[in-house]
N, C-alpha and C. Protein backbone atom coordinates (compact mmCIF):
# COMPACT_ATOMS: atom_id res chain seq x y z
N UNK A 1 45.36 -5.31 -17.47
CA UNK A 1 45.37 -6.59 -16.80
C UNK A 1 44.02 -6.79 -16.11
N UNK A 2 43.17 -7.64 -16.38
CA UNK A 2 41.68 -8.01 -15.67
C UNK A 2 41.88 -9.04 -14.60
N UNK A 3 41.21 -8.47 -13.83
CA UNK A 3 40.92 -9.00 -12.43
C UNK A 3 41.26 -10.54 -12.47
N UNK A 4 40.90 -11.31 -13.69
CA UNK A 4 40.72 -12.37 -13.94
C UNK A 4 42.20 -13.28 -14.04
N UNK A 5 43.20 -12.11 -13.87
CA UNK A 5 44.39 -12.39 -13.87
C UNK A 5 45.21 -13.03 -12.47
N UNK A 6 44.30 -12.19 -11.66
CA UNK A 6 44.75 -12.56 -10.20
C UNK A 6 44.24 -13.56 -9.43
N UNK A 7 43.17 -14.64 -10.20
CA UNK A 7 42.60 -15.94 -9.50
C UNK A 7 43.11 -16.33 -8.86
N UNK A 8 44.10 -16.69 -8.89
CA UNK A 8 45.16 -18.00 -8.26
C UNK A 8 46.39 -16.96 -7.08
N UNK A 9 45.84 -16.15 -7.18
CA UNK A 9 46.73 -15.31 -6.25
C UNK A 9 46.62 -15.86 -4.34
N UNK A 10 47.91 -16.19 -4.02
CA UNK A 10 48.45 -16.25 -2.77
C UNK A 10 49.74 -15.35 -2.72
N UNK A 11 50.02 -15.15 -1.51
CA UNK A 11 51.47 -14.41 -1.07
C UNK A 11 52.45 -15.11 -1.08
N UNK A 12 53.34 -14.93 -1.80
CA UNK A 12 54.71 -15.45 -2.13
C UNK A 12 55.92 -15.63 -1.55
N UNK A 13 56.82 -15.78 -1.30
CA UNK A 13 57.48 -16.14 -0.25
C UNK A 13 58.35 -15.45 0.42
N UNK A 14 58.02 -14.28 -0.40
CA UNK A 14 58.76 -12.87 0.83
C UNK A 14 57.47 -12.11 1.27
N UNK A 15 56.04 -12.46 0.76
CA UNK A 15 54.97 -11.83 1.63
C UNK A 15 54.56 -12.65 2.78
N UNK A 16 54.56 -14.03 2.75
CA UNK A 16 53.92 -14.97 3.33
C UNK A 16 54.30 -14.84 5.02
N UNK A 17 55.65 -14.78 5.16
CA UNK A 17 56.52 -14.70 6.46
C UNK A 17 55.78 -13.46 7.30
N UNK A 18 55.74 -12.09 6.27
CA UNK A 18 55.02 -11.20 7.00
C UNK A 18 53.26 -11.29 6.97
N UNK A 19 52.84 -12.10 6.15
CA UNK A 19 51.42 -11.88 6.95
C UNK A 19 51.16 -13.33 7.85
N UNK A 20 51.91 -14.05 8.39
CA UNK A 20 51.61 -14.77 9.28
C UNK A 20 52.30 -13.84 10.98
N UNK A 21 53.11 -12.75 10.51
CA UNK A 21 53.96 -11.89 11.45
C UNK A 21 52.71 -10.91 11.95
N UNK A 22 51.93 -10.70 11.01
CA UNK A 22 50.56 -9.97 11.33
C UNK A 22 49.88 -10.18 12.14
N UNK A 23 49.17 -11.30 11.33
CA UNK A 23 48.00 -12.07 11.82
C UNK A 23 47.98 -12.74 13.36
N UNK A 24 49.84 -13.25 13.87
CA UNK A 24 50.02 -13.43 14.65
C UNK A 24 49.70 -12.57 16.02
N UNK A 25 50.16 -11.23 15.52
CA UNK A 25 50.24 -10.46 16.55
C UNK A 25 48.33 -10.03 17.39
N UNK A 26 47.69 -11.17 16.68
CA UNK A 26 45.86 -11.04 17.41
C UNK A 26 45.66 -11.94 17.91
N UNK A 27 44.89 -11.74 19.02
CA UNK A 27 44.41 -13.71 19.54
C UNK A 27 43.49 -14.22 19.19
N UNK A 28 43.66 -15.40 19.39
CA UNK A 28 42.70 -16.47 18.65
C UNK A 28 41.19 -15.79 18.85
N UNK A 29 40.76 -15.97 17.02
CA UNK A 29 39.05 -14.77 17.54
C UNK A 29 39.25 -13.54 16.79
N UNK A 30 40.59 -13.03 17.13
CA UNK A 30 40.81 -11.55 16.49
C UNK A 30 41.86 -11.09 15.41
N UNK A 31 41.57 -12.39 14.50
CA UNK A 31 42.53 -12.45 13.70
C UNK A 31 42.17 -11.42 12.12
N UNK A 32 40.81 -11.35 12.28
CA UNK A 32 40.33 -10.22 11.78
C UNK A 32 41.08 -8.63 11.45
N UNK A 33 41.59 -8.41 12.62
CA UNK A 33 42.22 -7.52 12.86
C UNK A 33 43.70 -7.06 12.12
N UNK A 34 43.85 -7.98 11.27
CA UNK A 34 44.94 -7.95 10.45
C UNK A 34 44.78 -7.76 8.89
N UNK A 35 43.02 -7.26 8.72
CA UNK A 35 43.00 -7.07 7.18
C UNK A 35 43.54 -5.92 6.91
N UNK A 36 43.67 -4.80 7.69
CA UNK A 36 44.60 -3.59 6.79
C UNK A 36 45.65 -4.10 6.44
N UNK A 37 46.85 -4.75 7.50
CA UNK A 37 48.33 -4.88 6.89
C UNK A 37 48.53 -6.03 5.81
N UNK A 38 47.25 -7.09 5.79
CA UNK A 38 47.03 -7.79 4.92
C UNK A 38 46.85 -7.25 3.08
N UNK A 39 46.26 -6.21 3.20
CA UNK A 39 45.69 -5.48 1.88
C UNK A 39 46.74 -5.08 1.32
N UNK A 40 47.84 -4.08 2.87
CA UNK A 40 48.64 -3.64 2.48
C UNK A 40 50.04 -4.23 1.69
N UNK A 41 50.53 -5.53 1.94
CA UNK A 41 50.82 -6.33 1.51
C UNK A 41 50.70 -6.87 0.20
N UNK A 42 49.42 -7.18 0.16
CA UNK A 42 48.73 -7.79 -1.27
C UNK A 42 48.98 -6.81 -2.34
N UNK A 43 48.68 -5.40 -1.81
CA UNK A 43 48.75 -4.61 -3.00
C UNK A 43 50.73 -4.35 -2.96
N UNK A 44 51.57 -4.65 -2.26
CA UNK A 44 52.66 -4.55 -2.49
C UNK A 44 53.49 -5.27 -3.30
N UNK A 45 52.70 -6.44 -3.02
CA UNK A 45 53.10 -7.81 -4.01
C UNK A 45 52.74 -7.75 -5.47
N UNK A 46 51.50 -7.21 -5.70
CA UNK A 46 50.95 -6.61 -7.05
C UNK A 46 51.84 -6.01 -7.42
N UNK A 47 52.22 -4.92 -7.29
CA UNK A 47 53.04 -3.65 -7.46
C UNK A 47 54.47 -4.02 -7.85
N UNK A 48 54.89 -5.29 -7.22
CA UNK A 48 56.46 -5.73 -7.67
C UNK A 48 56.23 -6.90 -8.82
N UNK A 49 54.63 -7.42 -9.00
CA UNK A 49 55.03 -8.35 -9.99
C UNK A 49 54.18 -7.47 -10.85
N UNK A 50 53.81 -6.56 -11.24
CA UNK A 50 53.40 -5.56 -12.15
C UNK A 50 53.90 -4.56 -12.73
N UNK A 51 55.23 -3.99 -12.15
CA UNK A 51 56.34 -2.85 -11.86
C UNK A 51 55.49 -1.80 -11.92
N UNK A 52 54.23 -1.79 -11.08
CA UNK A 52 53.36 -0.78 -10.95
C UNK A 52 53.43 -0.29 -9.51
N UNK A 53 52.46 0.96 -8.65
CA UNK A 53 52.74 0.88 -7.22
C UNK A 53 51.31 -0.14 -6.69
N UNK A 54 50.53 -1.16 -7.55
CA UNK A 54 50.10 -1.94 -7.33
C UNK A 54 48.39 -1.66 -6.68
N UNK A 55 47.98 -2.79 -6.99
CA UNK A 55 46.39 -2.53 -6.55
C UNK A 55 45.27 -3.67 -6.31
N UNK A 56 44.48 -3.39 -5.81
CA UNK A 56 43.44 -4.86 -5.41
C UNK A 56 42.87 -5.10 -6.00
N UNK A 57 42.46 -5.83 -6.88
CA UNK A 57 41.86 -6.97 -7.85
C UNK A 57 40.72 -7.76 -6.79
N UNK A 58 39.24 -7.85 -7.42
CA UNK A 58 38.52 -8.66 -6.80
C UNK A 58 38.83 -10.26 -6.02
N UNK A 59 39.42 -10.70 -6.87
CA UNK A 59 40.26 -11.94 -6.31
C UNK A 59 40.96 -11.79 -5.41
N UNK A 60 41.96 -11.20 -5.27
CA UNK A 60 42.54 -10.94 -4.13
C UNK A 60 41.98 -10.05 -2.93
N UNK A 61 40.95 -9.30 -3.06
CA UNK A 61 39.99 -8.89 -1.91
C UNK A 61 39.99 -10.35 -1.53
N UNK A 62 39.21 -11.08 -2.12
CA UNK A 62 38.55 -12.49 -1.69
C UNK A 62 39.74 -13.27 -0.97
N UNK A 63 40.95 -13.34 -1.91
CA UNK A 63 41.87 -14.12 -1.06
C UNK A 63 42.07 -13.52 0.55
N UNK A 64 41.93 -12.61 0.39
CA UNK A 64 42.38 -11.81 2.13
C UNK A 64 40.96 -11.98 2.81
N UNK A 65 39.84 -12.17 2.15
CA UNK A 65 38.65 -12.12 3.10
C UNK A 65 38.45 -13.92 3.87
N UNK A 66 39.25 -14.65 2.73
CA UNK A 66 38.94 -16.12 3.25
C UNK A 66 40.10 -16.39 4.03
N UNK A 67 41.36 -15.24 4.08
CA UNK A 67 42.52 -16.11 4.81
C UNK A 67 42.00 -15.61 6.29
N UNK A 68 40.89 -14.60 6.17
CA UNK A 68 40.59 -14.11 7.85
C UNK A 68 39.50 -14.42 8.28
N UNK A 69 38.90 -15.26 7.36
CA UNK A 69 37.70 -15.73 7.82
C UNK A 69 36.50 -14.96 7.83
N UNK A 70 36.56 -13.32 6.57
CA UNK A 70 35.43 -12.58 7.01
C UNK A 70 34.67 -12.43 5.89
N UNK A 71 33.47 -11.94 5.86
CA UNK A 71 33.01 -12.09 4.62
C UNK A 71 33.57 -10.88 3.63
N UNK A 72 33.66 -10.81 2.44
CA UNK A 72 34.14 -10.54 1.01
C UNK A 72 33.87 -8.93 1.63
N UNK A 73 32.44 -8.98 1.81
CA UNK A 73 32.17 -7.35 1.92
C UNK A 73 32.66 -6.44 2.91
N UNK A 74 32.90 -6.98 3.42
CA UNK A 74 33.97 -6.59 4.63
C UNK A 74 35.45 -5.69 4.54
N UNK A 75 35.50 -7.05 3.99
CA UNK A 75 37.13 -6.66 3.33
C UNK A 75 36.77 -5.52 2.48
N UNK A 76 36.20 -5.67 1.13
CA UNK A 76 35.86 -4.67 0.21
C UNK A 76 35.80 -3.17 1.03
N UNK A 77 35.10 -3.06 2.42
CA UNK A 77 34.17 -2.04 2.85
C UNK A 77 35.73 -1.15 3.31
N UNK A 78 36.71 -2.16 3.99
CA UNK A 78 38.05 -1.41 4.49
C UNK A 78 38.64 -0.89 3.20
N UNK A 79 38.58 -1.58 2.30
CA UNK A 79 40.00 -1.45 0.94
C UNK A 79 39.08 0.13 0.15
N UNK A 80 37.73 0.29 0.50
CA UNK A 80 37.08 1.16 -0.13
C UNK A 80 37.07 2.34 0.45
N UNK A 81 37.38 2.42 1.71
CA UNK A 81 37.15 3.34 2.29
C UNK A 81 38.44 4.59 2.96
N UNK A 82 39.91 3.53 3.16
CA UNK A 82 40.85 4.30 3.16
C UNK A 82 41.48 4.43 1.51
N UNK A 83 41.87 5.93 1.35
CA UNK A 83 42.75 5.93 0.19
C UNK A 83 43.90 5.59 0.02
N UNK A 84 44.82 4.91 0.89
CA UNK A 84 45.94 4.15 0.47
C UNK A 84 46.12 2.36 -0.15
N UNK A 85 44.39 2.23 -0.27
CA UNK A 85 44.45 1.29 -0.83
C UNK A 85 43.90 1.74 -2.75
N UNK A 86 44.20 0.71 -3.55
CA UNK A 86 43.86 1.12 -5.23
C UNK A 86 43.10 0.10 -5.85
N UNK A 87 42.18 0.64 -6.48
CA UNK A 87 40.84 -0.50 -6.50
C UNK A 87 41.02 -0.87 -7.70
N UNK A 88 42.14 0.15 -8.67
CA UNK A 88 42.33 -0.21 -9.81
C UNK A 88 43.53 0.30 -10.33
N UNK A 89 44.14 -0.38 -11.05
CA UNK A 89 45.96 -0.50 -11.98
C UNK A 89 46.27 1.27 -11.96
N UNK A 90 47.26 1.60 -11.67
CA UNK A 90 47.94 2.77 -11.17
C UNK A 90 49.16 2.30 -11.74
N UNK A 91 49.99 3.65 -11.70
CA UNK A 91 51.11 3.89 -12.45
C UNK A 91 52.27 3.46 -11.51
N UNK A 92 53.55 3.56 -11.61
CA UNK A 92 54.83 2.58 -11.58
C UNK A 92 54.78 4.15 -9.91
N UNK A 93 54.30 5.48 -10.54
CA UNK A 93 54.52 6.38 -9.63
C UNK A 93 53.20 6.91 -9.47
N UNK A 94 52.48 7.01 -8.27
CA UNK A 94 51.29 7.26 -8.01
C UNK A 94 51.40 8.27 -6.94
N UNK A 95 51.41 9.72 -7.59
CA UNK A 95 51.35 11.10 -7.11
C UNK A 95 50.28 11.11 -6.34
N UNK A 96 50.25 11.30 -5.10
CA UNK A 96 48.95 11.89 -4.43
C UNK A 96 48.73 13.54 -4.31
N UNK A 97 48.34 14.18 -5.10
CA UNK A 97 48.70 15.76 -4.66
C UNK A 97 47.79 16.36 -3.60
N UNK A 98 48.28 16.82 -2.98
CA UNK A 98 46.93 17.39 -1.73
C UNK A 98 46.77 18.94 -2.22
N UNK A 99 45.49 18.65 -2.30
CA UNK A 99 44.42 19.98 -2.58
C UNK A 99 43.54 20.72 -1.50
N UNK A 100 44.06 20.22 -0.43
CA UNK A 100 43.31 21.59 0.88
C UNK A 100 43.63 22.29 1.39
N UNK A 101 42.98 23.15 1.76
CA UNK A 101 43.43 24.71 2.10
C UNK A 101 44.22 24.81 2.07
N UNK A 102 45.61 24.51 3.20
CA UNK A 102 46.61 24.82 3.35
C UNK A 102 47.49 24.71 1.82
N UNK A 103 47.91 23.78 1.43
CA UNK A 103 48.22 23.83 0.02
C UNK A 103 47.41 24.47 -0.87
N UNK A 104 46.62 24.33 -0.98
CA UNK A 104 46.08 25.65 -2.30
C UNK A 104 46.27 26.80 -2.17
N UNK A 105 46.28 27.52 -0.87
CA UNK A 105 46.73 28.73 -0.29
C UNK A 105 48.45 28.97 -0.59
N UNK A 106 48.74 27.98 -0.66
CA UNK A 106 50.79 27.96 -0.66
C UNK A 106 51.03 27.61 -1.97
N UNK A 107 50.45 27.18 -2.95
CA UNK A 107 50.38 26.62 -4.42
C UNK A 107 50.21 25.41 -4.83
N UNK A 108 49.12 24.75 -4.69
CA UNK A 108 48.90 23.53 -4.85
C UNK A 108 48.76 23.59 -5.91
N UNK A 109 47.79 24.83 -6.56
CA UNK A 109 47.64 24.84 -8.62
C UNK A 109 48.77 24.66 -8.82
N UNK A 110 49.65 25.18 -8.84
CA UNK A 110 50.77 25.29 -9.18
C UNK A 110 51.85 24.25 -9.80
N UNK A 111 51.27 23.17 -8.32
CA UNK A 111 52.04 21.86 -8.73
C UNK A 111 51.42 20.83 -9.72
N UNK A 112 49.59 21.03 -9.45
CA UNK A 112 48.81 20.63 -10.62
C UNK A 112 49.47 21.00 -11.87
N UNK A 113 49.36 22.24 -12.13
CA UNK A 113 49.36 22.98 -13.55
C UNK A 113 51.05 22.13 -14.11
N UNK A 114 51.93 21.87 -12.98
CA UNK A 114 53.50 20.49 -13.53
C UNK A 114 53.37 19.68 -14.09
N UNK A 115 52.44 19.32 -13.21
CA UNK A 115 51.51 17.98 -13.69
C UNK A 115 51.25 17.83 -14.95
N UNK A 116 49.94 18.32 -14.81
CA UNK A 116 49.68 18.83 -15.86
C UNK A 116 50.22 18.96 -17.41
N UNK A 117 51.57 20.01 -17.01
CA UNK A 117 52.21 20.53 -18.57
C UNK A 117 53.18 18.95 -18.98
N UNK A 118 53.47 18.30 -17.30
CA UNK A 118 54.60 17.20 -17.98
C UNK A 118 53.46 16.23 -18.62
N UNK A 119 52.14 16.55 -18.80
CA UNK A 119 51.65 15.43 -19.43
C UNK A 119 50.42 14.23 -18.43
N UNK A 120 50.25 14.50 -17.38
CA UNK A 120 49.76 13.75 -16.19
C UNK A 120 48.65 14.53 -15.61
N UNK A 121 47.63 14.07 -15.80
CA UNK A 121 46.37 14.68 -15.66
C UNK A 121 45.53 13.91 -14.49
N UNK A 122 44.66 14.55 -13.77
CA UNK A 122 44.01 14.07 -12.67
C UNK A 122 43.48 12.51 -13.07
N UNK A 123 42.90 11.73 -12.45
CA UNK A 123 42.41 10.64 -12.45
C UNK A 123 43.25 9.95 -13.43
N UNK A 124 44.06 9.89 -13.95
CA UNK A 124 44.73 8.96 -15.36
C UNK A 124 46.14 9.04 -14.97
N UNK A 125 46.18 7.73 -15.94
CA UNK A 125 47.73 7.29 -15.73
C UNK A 125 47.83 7.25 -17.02
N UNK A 126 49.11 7.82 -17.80
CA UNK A 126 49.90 8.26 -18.51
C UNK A 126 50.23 6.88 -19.40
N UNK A 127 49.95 7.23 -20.85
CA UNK A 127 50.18 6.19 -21.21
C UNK A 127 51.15 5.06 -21.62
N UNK A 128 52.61 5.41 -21.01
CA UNK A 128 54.05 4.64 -20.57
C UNK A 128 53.67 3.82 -19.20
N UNK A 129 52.67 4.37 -18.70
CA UNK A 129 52.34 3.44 -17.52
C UNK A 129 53.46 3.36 -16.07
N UNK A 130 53.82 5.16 -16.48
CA UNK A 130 54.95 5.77 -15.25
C UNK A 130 53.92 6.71 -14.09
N UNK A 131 53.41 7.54 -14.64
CA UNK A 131 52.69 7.98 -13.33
C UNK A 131 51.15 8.19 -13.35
N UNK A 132 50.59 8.09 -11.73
CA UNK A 132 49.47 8.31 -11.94
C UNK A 132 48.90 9.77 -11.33
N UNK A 133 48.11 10.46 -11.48
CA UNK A 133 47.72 11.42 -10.62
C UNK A 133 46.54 11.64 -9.89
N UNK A 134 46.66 11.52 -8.50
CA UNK A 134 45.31 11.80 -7.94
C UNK A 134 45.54 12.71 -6.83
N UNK A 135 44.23 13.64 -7.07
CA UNK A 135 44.18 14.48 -5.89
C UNK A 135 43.17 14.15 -4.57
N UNK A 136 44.03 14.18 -3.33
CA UNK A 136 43.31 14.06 -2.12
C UNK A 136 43.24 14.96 -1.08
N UNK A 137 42.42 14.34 -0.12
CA UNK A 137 42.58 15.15 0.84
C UNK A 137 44.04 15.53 2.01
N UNK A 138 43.78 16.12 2.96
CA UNK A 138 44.96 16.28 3.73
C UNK A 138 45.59 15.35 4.05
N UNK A 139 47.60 15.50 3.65
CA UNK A 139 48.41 14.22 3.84
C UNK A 139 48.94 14.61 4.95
N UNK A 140 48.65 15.48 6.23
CA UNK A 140 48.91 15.78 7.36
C UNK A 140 50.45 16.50 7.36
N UNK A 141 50.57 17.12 6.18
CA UNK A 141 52.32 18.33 6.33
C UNK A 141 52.14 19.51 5.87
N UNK A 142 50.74 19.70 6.66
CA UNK A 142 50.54 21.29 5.98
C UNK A 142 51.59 22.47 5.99
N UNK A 143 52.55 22.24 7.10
CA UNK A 143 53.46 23.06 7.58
C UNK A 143 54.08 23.10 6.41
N UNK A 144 54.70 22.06 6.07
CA UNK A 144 55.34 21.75 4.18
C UNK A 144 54.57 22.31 3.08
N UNK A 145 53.35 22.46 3.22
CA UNK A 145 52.43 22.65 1.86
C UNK A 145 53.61 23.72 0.91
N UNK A 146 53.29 23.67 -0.20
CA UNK A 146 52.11 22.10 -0.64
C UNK A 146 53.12 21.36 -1.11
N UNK A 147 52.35 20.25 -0.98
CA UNK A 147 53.17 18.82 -1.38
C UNK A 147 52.68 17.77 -1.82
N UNK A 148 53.26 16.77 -2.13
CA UNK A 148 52.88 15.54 -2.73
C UNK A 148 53.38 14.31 -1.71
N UNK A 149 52.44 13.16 -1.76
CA UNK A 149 52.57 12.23 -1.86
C UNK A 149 53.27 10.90 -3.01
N UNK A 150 54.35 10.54 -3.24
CA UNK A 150 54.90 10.07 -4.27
C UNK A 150 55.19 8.47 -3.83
N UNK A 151 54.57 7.18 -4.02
CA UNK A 151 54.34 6.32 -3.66
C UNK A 151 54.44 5.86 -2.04
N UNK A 152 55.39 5.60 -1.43
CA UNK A 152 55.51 5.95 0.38
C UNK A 152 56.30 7.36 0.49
N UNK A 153 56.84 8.03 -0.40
CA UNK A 153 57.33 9.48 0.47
C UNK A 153 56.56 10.65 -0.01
N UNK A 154 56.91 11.79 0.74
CA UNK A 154 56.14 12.83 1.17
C UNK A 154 57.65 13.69 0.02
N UNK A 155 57.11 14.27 -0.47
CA UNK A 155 57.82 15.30 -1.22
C UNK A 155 57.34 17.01 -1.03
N UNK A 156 58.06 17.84 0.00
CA UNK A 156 57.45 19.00 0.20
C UNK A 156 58.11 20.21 -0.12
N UNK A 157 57.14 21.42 0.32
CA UNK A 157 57.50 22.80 -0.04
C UNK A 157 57.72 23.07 -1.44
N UNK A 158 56.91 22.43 -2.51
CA UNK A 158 56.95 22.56 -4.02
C UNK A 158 56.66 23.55 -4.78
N UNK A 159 57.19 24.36 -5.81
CA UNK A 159 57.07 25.58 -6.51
C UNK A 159 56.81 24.67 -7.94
N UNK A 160 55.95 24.98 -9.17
CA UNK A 160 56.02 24.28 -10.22
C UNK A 160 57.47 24.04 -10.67
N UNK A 161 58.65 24.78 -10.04
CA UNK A 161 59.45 24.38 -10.99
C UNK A 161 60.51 23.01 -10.59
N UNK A 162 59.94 23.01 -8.88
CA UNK A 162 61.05 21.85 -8.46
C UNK A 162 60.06 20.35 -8.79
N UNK A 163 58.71 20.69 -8.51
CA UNK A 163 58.07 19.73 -8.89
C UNK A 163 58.36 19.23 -10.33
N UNK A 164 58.43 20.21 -11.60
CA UNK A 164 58.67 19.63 -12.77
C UNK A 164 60.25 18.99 -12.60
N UNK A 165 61.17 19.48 -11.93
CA UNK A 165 62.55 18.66 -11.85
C UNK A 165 62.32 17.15 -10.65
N UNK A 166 61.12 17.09 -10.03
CA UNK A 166 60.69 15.78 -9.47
C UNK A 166 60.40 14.75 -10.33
N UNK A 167 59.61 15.35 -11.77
CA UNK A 167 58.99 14.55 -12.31
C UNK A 167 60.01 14.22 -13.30
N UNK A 168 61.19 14.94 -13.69
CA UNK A 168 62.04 14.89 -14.88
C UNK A 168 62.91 13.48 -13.99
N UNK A 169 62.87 14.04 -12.78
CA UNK A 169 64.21 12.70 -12.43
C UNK A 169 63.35 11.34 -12.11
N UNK A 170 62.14 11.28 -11.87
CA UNK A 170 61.20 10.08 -11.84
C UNK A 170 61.08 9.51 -13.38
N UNK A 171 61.41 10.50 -14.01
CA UNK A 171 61.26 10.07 -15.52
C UNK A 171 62.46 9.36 -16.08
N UNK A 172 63.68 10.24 -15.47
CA UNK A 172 65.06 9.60 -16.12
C UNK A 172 65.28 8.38 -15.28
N UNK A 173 64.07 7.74 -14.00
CA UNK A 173 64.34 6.82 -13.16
C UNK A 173 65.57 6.57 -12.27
N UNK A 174 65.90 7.78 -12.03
CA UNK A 174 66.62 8.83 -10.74
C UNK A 174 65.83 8.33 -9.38
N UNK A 175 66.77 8.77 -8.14
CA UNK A 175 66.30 8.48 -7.00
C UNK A 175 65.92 10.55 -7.13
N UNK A 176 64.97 10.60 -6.16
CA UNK A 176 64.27 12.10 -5.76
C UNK A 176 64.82 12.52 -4.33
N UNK A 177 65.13 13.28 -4.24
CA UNK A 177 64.85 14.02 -2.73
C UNK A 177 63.96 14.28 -1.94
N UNK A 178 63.63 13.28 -1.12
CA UNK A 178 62.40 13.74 -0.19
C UNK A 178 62.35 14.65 0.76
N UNK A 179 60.96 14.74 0.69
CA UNK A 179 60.82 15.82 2.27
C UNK A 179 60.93 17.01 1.71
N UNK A 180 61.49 18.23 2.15
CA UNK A 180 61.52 20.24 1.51
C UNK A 180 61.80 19.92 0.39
N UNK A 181 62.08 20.46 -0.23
CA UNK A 181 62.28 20.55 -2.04
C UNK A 181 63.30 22.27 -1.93
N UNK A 182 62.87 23.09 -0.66
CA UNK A 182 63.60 24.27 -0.83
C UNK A 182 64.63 24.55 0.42
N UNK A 183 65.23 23.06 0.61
CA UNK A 183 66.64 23.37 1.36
C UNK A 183 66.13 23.49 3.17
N UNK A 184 65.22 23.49 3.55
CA UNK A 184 65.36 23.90 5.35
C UNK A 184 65.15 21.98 5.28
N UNK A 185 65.44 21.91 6.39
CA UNK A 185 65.11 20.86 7.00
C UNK A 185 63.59 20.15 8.29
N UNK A 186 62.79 19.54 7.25
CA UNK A 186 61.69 18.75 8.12
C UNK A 186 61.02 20.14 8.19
N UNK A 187 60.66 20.73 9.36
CA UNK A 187 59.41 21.96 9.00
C UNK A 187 59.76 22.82 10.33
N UNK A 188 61.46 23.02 10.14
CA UNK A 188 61.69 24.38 10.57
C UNK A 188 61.52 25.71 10.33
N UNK A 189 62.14 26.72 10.10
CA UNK A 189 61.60 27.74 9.67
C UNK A 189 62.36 28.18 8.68
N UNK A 190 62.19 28.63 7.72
CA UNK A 190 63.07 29.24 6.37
C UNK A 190 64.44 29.75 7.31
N UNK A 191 65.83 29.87 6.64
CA UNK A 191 66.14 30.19 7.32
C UNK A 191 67.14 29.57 8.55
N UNK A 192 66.31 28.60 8.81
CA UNK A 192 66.82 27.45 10.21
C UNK A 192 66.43 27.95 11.04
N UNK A 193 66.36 27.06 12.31
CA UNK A 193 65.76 27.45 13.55
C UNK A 193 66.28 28.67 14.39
N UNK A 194 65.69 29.37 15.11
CA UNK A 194 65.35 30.42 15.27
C UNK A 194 65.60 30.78 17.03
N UNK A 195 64.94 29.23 17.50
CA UNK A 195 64.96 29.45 19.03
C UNK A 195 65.56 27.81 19.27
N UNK A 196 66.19 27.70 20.49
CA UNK A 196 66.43 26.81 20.83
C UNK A 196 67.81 26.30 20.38
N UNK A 197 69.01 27.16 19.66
CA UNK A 197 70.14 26.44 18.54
C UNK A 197 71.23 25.87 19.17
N UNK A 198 70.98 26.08 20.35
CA UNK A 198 72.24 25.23 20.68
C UNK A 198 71.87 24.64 21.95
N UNK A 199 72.89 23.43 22.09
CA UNK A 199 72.19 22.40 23.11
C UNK A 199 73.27 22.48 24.36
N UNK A 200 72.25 22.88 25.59
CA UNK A 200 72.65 23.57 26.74
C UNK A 200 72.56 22.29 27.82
């Protein structure tokens, strides 16, 4: 789909309500201040009329730079610089795998090499146009490592083999289990908690 697709792009009428809910919340002058949740939006709206997890198209940079009054490059400079925005068409499931220390130390190859064997290779999206794979930096659950990012949830404590049963039920278009993958809860201790178990 080329950029050229999204000319005529405005927010539709279940985005529209929330970016005037945004924009509102700045005062007159600092309305600026609403291009992240703006982007964030835009690329959400992409994502549901694409059945992709959606992405920014030059046009629609532009539409968000003229609804705030800032110039183009501006906008561009935010959407370029955090990675939760996508500068280009991504898959229906857009894996973020984190590759630092802490996960590579706990098996981050590991969950690559899933990747990997189910067919899903770094930088590319798969050609069913189901997932994409990219590796980043720290998604702040090192305690979990290693883990993934899987469009808004955090999928943790992954061994190649629960990860390949992540990707089998994303495939059969199954809901997933977020969060541990190996049974404790949130980032207690194997086991269960240890100190503190009962409430005094």
């Amino acid at each position: 789909m080329s950029d050229a697709s999204f000319d005529d792009f405005t927010f539709n009428e279940t985005y529209e309500p929330l970016a005037q809910k945004h924009i509102a919340k700045y005062p007159d002058g600092r309305q600026q201040s609403a291009v992240m949740p703006l982007l964030d939006l835009a690329q959400r709206q992409i994502g549901e009329e694409t059945a992709t997890q959606g992405w920014l198209p030059v046009p629609v940079i532009e539409y968000i730079a003229e609804r705030l009054g800032m110039p183009y490059i501006r906008v561009y400079e935010v959407a370029t610089f955090y990675t939760m925005y996508n500068l280009v068409p991504v898959g229906k499931y857009h894996i973020q795998l984190c590759g630092t220390t802490p996960c590579m130390l706990r098996g981050s190859d590991d969950v690559m090499k899933a990747c990997n064997d189910f067919g899903i290779h770094k930088g590319k999206t798969t050609e069913d146009g189901l997932f994409t794979l990219t590796e980043v930096e720290c998604l702040g659950a090192c305690c979990n490592a290693p883990m993934v990012q899987i469009n808004d949830d955090y999928v943790e404590d992954l061994t190649y083999d629960s990860m390949t049963s992540v990707l089998e039920a994303l495939k059969a278009g199954g809901p997933i289990p977020v969060g541990p993958q190996n049974g404790r809860k949130v980032s207690e201790p194997l086991g269960g908690p240890q100190t503190l178990t009962e409430f005094v």
